[in-house]
Protein backbone atom coordinates (compact mmCIF):
# COMPACT_ATOMS: atom_id res chain seq x y z
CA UNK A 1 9.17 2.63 -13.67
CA UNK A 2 6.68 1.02 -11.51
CA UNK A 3 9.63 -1.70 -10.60
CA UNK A 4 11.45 1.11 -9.22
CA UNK A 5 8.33 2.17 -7.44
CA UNK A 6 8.40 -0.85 -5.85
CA UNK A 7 12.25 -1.05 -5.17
CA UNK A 8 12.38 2.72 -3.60
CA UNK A 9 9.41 2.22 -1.24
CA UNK A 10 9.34 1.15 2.15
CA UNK A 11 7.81 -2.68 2.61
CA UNK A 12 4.33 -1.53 3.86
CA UNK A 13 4.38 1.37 1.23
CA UNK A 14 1.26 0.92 -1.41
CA UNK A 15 0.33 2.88 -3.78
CA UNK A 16 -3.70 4.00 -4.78
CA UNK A 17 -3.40 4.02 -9.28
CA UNK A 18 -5.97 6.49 -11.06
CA UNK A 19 -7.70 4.95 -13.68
CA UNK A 20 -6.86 6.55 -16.97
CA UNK A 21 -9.17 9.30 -17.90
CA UNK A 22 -10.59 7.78 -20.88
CA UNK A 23 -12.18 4.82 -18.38
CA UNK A 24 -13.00 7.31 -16.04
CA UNK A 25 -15.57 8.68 -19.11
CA UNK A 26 -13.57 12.03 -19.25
CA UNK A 27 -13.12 13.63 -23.28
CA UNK A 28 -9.74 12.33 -24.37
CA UNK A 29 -7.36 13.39 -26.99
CA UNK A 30 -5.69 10.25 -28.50
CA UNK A 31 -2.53 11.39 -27.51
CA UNK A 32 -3.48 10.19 -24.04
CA UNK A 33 -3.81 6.84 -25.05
CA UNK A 34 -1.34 4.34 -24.75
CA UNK A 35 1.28 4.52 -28.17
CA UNK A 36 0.08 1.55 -29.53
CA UNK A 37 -3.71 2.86 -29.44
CA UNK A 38 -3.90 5.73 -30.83
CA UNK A 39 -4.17 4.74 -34.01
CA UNK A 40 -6.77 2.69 -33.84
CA UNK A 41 -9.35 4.61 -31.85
CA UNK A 42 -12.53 6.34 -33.51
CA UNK A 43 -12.70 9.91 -32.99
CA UNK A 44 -15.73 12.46 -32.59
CA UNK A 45 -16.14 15.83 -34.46
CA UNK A 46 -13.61 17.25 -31.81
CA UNK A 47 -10.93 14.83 -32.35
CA UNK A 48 -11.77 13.12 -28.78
CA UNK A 49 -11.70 9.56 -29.02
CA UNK A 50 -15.14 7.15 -29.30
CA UNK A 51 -15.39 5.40 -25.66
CA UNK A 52 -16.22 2.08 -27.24
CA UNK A 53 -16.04 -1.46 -25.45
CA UNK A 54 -13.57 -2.27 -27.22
CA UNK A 55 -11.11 0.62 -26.72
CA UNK A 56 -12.16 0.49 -23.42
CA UNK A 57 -11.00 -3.38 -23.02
CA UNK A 58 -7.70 -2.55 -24.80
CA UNK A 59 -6.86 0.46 -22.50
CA UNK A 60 -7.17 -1.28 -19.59
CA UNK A 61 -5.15 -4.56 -21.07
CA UNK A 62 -2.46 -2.01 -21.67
CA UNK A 63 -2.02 -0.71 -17.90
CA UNK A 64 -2.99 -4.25 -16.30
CA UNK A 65 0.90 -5.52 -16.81
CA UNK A 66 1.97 -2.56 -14.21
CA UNK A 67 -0.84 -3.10 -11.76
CA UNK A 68 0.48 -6.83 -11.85
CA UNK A 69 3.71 -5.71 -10.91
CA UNK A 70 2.74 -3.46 -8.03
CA UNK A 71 -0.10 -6.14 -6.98
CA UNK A 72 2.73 -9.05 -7.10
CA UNK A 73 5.53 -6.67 -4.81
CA UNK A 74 2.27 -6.11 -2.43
CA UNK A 75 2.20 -2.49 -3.16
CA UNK A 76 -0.75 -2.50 -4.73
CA UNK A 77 -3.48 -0.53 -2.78
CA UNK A 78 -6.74 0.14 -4.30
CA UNK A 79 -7.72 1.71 -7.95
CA UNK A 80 -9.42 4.51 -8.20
CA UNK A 81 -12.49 5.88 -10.73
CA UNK A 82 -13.00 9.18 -10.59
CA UNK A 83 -15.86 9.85 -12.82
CA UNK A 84 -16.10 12.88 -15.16
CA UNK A 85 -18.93 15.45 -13.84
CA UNK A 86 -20.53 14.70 -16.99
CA UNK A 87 -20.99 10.71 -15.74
CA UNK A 88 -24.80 11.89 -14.77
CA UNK A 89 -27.90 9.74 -14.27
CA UNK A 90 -29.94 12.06 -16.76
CA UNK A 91 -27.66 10.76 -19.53
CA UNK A 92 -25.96 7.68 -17.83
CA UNK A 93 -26.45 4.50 -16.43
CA UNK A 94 -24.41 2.45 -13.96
CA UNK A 95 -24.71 -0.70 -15.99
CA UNK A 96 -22.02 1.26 -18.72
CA UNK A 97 -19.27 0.56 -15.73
CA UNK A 98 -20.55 -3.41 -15.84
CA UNK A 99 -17.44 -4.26 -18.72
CA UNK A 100 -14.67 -1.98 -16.45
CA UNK A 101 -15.40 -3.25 -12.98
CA UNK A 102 -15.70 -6.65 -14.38
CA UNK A 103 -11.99 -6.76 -16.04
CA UNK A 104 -10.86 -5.43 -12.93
CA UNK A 105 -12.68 -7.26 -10.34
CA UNK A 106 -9.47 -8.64 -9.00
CA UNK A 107 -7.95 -5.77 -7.66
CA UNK A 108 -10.19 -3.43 -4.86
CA UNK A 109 -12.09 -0.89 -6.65
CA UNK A 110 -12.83 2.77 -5.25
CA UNK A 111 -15.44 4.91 -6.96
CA UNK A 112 -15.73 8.59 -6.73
CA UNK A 113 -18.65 10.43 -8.20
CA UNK A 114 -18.30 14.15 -9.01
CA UNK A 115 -21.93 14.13 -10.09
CA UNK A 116 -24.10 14.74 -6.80
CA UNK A 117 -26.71 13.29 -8.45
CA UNK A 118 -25.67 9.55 -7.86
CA UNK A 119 -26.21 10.59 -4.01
CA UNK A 120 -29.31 12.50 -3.87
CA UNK A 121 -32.78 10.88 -3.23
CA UNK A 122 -34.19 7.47 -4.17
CA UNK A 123 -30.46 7.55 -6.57
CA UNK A 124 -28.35 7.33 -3.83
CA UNK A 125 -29.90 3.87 -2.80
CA UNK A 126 -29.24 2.41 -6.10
CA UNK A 127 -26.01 3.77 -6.20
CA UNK A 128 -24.62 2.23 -3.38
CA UNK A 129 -26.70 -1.11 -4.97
CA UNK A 130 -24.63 -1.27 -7.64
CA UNK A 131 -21.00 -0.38 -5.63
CA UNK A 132 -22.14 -3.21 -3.58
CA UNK A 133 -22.91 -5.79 -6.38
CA UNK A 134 -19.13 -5.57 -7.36
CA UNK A 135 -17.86 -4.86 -3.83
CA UNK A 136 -16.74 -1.69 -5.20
CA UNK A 137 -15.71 1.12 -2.41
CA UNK A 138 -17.57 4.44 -2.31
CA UNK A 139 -15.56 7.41 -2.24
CA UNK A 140 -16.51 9.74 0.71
CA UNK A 141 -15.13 13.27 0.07
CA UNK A 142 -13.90 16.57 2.09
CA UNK A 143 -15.40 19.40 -0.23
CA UNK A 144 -16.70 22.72 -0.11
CA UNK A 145 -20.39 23.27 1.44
CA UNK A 146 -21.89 24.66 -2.31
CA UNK A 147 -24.93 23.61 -3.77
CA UNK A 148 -23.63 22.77 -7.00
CA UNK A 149 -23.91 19.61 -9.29
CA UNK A 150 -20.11 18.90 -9.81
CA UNK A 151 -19.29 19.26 -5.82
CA UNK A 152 -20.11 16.32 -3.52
CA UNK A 153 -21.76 16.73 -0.24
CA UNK A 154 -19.20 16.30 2.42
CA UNK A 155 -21.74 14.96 5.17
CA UNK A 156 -22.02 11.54 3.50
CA UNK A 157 -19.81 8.88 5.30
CA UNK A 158 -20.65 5.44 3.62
CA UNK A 159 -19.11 2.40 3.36
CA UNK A 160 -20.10 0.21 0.60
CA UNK A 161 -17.48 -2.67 0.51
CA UNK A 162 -16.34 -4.32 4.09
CA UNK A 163 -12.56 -4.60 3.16
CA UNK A 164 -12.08 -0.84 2.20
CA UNK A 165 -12.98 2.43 3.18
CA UNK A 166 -11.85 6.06 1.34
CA UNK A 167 -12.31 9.01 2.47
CA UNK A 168 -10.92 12.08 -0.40
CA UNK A 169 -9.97 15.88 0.79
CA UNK A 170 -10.32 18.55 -1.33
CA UNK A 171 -10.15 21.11 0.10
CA UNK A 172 -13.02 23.71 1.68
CA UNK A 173 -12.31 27.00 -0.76
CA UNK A 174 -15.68 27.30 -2.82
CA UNK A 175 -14.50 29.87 -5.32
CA UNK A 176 -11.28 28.01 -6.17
CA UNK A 177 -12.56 24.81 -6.39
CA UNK A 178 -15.26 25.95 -9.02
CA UNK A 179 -13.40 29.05 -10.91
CA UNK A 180 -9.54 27.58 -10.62
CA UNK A 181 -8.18 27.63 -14.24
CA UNK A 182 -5.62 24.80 -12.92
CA UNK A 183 -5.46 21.76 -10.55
CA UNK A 184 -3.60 23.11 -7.96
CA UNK A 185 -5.82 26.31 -8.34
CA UNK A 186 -8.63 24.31 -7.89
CA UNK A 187 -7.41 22.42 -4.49
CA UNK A 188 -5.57 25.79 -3.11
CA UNK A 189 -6.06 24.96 0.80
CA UNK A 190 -4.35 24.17 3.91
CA UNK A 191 -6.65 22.19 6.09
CA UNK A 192 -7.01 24.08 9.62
CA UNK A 193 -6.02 22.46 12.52
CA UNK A 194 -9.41 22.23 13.97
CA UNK A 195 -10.53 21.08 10.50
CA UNK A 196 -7.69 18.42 10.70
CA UNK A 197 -9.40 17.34 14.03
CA UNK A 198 -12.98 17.30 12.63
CA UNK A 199 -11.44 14.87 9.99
CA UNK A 200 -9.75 12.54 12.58
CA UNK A 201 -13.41 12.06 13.76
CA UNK A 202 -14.67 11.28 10.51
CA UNK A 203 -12.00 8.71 10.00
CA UNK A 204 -13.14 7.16 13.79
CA UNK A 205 -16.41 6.89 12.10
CA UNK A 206 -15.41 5.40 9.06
CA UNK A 207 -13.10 2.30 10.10
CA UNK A 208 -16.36 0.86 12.32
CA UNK A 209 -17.47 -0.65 9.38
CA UNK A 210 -14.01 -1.28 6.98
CA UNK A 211 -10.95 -3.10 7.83
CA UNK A 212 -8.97 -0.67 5.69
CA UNK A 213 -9.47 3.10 5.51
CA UNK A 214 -7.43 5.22 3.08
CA UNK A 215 -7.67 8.89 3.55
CA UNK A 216 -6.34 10.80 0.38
CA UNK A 217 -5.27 14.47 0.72
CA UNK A 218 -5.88 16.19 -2.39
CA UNK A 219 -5.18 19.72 -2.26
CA UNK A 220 -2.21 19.43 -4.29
CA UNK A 221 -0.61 23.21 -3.93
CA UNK A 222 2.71 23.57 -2.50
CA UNK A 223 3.44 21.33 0.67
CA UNK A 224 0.15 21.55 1.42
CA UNK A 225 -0.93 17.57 1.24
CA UNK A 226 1.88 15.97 3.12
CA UNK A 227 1.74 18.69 5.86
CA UNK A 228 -2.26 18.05 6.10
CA UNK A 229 -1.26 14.12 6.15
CA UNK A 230 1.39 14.69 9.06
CA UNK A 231 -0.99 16.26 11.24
CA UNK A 232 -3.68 14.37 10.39
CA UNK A 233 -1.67 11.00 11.37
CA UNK A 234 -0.83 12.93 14.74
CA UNK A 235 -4.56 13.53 15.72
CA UNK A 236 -5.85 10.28 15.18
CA UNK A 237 -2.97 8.60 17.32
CA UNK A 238 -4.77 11.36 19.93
CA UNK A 239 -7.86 10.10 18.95
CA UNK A 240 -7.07 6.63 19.82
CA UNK A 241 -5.09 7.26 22.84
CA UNK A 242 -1.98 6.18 21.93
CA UNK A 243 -0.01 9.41 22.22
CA UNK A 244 -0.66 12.73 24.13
């Protein structure tokens, strides 16, 4: 499959991989695993599997073969870690990532949080410490203004590694994003215009500081996402002068 990725896309075409959702500390039924793991994995009370060092290593030999393959045709762009919610620094610490980001240290690394409290406070310096220490990219986000723990603050625009950048849009609908029963429930929202615009800026901001930003449209209903991405391409060659 991901040879055919490779084959179908354009030369300058890469692709950004999700970590599986066992690394990225979400529960996990061991039918998400890999075949060949399943088996062997420890389960808890609910039949979720045991996130162990050793599952963990043997997950991420499993996918490392296809992220090869895409790194080797140059289609490779970054992998992302979206944490679970539940990734918090009342229960966690940043040192349980030390074993992941080490395995993968040869391939660029961007981390989103959906705990806000990695980025509030004296937390948010260490946080960026530690992204740093592996030259590991913070994930900026485009969320809804709501004081709530599993929603990140969209007014953050840092960049914690030099060669990347990544900016991810979710969407502005409070309600949905917190009470949607489904994904594209949750990210039900077609970027205004003048919101497009107010993005293009923030992408001006972030590439002083990165050689690479990627800017992720995740509000995954209908056409919504590549419509977003079209206009969004259009206003920042107005931003830069190049058309208009």
């Amino acid at each position: 499959m991901v040879e055919r990725w490779s084959a179908v896309t354009p030369d300058k075409f890469t692709f950004d991989v999700k970590l599986h959702q066992l690394l990225s500390r979400h529960s996990t039924a061991a039918k998400f695993l890999p075949p060949a793991l399943r088996d062997k994995s420890s389960k808890n009370p609910n039949l979720k599997v045991l996130l162990t060092p050793e599952i963990e290593e043997a997950v991420v030999r499993a996918f490392l073969p296809s992220l090869r393959l895409l790194h080797g045709h140059g289609k490779l762009g970054a992998l992302l870690l979206q944490l679970s919610p539940a990734f918090s620094p009342a229960k966690h610490t940043l040192t349980e990532l030390d074993q992941l980001l080490s395995s993968l240290r040869d391939y660029p690394m961007a981390i989103e949080f959906r705990n806000r409290n990695w980025v509030t406070g004296q937390q948010f310096a260490a946080t960026l410490a530690f992204l740093k220490q592996y030259n590991a990219t913070f994930v900026n986000v485009d969320a809804p203004e709501v004081d709530h723990f599993t929603v990140m603050p969209r007014d953050i625009n840092e960049v914690s590694a030099s060669n990347l950048a990544y900016l991810r849009l979710h969407g502005r609908d409070a309600n949905a994003y917190l009470k949607g029963k489904t994904v594209a429930a949750r990210f039900n929202y077609d970027y205004s215009n003048e919101e497009i615009a107010e993005i293009a800026e923030r992408c001006a901001l972030l590439t002083r500081d990165a050689r690479e930003l990627h800017v992720i449209f995740n509000n995954n209903c209908l056409d919504y996402a590549p419509r977003a991405a079209s206009r969004l391409r259009v206003a920042l060659l107005q931003l830069s002068g190049l058309t208009g």
